[in-house]
PDB file of N, CA and C in Angstrom:
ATOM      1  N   UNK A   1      11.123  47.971 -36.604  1.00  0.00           N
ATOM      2  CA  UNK A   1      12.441  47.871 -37.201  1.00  0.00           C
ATOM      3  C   UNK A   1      13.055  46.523 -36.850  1.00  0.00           C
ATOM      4  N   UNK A   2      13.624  46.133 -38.013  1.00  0.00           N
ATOM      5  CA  UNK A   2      14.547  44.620 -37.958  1.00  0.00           C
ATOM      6  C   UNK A   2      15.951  44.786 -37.885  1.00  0.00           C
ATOM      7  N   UNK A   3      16.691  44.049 -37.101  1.00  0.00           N
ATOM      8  CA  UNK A   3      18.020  43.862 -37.332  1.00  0.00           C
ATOM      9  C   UNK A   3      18.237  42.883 -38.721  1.00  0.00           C
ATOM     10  N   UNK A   4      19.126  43.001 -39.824  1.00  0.00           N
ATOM     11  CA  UNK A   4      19.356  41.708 -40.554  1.00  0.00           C
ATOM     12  C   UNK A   4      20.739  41.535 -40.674  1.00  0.00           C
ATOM     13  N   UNK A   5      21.397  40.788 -41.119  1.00  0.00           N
ATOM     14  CA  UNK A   5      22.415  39.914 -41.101  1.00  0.00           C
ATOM     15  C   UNK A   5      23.328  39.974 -43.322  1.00  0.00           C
ATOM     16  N   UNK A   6      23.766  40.709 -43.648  1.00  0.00           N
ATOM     17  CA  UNK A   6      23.533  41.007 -45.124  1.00  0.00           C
ATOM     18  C   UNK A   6      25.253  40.613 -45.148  1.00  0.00           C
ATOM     19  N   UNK A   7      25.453  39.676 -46.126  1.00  0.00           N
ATOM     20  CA  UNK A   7      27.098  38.938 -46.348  1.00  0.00           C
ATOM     21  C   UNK A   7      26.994  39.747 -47.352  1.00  0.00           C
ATOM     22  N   UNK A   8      28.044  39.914 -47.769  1.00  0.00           N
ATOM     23  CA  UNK A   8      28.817  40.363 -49.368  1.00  0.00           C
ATOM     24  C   UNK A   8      30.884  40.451 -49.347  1.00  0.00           C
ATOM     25  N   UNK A   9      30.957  39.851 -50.553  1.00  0.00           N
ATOM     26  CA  UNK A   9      32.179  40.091 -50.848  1.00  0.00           C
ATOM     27  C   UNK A   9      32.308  41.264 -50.623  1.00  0.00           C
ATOM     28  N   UNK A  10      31.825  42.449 -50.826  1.00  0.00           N
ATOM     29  CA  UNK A  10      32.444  44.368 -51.217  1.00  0.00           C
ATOM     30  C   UNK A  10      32.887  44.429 -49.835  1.00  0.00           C
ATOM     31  N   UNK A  11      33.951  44.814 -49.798  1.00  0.00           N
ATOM     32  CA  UNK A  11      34.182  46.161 -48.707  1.00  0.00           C
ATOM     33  C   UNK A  11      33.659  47.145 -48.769  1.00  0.00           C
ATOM     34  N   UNK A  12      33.121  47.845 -48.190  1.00  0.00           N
ATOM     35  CA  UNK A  12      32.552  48.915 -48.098  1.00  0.00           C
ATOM     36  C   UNK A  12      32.708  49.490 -46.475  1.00  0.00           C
ATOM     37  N   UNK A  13      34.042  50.307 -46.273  1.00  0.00           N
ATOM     38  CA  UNK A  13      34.191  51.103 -45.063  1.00  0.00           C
ATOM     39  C   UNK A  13      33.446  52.642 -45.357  1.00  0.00           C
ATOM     40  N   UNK A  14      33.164  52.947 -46.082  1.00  0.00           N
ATOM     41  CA  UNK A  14      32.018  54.438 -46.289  1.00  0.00           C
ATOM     42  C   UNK A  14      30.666  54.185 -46.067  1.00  0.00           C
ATOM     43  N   UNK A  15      30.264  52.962 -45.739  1.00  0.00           N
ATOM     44  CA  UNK A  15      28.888  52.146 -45.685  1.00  0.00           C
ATOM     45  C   UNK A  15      27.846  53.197 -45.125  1.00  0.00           C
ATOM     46  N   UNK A  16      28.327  53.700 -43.717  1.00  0.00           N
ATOM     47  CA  UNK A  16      27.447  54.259 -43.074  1.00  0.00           C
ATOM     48  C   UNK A  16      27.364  55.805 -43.504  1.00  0.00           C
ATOM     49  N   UNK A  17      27.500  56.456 -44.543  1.00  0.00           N
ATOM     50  CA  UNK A  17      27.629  57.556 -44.883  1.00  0.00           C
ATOM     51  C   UNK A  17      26.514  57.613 -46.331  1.00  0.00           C
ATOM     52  N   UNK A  18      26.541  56.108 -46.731  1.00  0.00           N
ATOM     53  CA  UNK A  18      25.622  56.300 -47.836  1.00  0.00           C
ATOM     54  C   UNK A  18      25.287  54.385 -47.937  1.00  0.00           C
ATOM     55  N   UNK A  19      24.592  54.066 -47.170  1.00  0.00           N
ATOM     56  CA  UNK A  19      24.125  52.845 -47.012  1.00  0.00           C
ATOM     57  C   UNK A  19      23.530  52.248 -47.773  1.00  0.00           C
ATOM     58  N   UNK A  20      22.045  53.217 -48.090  1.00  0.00           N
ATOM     59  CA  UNK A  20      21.409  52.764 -49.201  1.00  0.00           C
ATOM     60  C   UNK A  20      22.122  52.518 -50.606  1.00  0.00           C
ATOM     61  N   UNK A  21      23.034  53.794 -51.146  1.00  0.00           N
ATOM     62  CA  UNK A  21      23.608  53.628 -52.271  1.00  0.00           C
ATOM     63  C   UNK A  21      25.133  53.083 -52.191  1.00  0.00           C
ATOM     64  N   UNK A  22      25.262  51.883 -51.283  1.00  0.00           N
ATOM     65  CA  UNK A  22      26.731  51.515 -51.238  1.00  0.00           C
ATOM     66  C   UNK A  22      26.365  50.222 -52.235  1.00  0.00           C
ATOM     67  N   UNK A  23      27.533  49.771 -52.622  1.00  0.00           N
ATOM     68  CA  UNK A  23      28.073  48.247 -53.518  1.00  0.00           C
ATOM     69  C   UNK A  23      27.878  47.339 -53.056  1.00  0.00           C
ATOM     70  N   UNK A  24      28.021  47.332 -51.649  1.00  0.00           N
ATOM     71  CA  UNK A  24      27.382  45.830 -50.939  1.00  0.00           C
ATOM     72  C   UNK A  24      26.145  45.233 -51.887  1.00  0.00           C
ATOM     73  N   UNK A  25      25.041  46.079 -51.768  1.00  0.00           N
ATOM     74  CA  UNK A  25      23.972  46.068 -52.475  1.00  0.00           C
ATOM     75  C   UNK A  25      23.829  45.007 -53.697  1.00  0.00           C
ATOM     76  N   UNK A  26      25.359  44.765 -54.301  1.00  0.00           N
ATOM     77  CA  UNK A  26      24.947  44.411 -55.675  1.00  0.00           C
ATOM     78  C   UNK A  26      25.644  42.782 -55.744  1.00  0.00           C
ATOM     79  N   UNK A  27      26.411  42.802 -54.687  1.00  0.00           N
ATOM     80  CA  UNK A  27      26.358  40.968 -54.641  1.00  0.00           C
ATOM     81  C   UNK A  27      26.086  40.523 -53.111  1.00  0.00           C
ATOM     82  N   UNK A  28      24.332  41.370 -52.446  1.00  0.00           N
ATOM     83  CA  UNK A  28      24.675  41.242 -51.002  1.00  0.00           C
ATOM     84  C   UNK A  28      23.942  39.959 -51.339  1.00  0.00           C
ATOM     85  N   UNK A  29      24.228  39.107 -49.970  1.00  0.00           N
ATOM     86  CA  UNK A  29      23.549  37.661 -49.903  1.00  0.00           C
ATOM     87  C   UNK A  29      23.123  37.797 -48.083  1.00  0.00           C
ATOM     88  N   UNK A  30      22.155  36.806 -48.226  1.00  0.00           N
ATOM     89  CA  UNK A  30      21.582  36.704 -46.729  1.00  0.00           C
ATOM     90  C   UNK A  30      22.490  35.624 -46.494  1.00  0.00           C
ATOM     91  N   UNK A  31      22.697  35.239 -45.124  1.00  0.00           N
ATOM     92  CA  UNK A  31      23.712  34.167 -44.365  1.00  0.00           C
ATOM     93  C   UNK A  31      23.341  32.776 -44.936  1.00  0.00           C
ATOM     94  N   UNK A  32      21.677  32.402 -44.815  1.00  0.00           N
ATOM     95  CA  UNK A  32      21.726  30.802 -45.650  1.00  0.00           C
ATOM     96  C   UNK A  32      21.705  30.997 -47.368  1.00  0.00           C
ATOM     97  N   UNK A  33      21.959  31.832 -47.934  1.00  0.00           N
ATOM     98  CA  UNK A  33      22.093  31.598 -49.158  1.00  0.00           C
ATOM     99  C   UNK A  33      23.920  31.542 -49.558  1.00  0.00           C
ATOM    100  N   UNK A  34      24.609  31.521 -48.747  1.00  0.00           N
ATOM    101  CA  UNK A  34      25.990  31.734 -49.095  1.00  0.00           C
ATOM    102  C   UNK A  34      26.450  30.180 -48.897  1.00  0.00           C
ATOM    103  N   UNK A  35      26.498  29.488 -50.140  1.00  0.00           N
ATOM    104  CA  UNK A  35      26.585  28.028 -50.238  1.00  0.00           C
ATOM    105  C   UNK A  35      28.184  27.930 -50.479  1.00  0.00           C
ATOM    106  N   UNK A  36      28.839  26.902 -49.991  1.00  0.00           N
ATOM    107  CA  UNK A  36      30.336  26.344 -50.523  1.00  0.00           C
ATOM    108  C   UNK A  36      30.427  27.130 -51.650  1.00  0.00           C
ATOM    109  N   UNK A  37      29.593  26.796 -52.672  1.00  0.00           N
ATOM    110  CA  UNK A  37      30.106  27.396 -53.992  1.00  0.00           C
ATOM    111  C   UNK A  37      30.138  28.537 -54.694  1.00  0.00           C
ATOM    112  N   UNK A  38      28.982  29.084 -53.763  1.00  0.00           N
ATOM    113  CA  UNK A  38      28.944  30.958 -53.345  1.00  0.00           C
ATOM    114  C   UNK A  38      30.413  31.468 -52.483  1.00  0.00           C
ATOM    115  N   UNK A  39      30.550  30.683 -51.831  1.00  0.00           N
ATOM    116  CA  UNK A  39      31.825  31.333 -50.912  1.00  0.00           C
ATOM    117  C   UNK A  39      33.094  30.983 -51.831  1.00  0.00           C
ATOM    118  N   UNK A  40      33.556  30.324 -52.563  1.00  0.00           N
ATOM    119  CA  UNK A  40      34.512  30.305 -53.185  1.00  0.00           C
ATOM    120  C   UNK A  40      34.717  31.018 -54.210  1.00  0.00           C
ATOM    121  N   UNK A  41      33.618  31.788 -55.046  1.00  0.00           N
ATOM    122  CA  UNK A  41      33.748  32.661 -55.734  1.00  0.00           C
ATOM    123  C   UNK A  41      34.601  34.038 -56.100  1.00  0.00           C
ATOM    124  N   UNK A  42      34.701  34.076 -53.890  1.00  0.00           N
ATOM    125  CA  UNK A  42      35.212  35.021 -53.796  1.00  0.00           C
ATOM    126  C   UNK A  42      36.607  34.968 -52.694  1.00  0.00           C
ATOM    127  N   UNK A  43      37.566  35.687 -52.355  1.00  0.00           N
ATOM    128  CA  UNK A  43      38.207  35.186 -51.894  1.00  0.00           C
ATOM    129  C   UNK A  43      37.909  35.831 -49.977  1.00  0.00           C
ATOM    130  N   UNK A  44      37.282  37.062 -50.020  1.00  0.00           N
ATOM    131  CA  UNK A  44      36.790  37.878 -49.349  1.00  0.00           C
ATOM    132  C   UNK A  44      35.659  37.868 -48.838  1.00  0.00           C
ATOM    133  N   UNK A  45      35.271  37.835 -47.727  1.00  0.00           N
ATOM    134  CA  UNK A  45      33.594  37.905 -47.089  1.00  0.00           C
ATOM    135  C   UNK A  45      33.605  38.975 -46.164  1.00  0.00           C
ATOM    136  N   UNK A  46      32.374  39.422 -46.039  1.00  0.00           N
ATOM    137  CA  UNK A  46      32.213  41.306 -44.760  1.00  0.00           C
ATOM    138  C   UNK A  46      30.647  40.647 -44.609  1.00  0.00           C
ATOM    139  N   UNK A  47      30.818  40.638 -43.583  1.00  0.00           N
ATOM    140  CA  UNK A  47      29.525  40.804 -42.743  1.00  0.00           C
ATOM    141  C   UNK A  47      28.927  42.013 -42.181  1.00  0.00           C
ATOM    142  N   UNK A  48      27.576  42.629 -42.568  1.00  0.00           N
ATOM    143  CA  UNK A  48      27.120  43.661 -42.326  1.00  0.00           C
ATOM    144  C   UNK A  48      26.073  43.375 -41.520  1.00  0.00           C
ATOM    145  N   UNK A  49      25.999  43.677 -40.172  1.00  0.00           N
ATOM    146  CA  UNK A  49      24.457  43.743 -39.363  1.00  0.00           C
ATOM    147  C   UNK A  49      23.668  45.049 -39.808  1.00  0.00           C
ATOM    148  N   UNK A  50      22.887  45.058 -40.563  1.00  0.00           N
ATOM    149  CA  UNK A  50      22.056  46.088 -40.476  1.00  0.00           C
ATOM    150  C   UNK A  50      20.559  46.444 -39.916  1.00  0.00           C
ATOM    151  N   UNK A  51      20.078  47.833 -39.834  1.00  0.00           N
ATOM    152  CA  UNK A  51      18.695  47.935 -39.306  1.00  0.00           C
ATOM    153  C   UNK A  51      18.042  47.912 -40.229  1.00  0.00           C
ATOM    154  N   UNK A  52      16.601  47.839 -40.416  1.00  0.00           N
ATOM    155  CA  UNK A  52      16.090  48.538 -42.073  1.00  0.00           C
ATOM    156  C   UNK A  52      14.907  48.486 -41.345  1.00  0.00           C
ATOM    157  N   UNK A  53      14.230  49.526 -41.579  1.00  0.00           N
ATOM    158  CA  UNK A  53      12.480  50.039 -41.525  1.00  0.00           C
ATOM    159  C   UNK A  53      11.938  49.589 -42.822  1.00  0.00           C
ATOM    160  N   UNK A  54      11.230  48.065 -42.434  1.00  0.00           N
ATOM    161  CA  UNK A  54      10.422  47.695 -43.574  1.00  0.00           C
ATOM    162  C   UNK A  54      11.335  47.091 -44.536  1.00  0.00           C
ATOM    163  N   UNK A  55      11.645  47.434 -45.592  1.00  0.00           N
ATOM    164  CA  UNK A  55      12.021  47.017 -46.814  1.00  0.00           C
ATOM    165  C   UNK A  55      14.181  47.713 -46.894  1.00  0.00           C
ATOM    166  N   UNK A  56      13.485  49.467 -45.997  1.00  0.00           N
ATOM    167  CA  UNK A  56      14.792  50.188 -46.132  1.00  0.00           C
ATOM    168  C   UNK A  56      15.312  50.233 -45.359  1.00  0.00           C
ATOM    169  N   UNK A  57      16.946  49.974 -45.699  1.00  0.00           N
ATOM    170  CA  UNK A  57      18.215  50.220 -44.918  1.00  0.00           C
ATOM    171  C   UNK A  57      18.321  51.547 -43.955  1.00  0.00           C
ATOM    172  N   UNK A  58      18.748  51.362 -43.116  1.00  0.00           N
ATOM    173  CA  UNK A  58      18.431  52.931 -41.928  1.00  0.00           C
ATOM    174  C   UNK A  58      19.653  52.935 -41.181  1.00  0.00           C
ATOM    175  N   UNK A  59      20.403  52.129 -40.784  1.00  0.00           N
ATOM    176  CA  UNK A  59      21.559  52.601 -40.115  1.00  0.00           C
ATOM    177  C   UNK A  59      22.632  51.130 -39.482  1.00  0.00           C
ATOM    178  N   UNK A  60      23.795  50.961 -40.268  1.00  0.00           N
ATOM    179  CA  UNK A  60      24.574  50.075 -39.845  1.00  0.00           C
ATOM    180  C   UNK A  60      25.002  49.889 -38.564  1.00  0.00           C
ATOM    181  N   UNK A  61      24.876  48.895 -37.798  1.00  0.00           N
ATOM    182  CA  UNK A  61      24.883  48.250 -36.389  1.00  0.00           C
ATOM    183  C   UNK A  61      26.310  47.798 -36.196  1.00  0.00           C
ATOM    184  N   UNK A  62      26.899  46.880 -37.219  1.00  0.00           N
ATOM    185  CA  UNK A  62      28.144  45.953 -37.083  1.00  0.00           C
ATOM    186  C   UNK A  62      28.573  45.916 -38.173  1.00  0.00           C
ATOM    187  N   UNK A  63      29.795  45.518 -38.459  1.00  0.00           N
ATOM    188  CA  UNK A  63      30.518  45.278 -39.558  1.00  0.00           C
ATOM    189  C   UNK A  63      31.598  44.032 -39.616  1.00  0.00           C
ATOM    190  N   UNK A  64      31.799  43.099 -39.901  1.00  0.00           N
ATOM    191  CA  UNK A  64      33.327  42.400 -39.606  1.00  0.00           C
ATOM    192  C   UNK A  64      33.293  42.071 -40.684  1.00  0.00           C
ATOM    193  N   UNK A  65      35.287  41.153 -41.065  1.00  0.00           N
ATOM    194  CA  UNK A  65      35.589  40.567 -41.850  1.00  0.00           C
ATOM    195  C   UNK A  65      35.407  38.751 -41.658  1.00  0.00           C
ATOM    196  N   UNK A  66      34.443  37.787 -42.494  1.00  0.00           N
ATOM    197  CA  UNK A  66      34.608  36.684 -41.974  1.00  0.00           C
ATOM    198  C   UNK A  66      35.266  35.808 -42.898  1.00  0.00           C
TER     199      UNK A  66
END
């Protein structure tokens, strides 16, 4: 099992109740892909530490607003 590091604009405070099927999912970005012009897109950033076995999400570690 890996720790990873998953940015996204969404809030998502229900995260850990349904991880796999949360919204993060659909504009998540890894930390070096979030360029100046990626970050201005939005006005909002959440940082999610997550675990994942392999490929799948398994259980949220951390959460902040950056």
């Amino acid at each position: 099992m890996t720790i990873e590091i998953v940015i996204s604009p969404v809030k998502d405070e229900k995260i850990s109740s349904n991880l796999r099927g949360s919204e993060i999912w659909k504009k998540a970005y890894k930390p070096e892909e979030v360029t100046e012009e990626v970050r201005k897109k939005y006005p909002s950033w959440y940082e999610y530490s997550i675990k994942f076995d392999g490929l799948t999400p398994v259980h949220l570690t951390k959460f902040r607003e950056i």
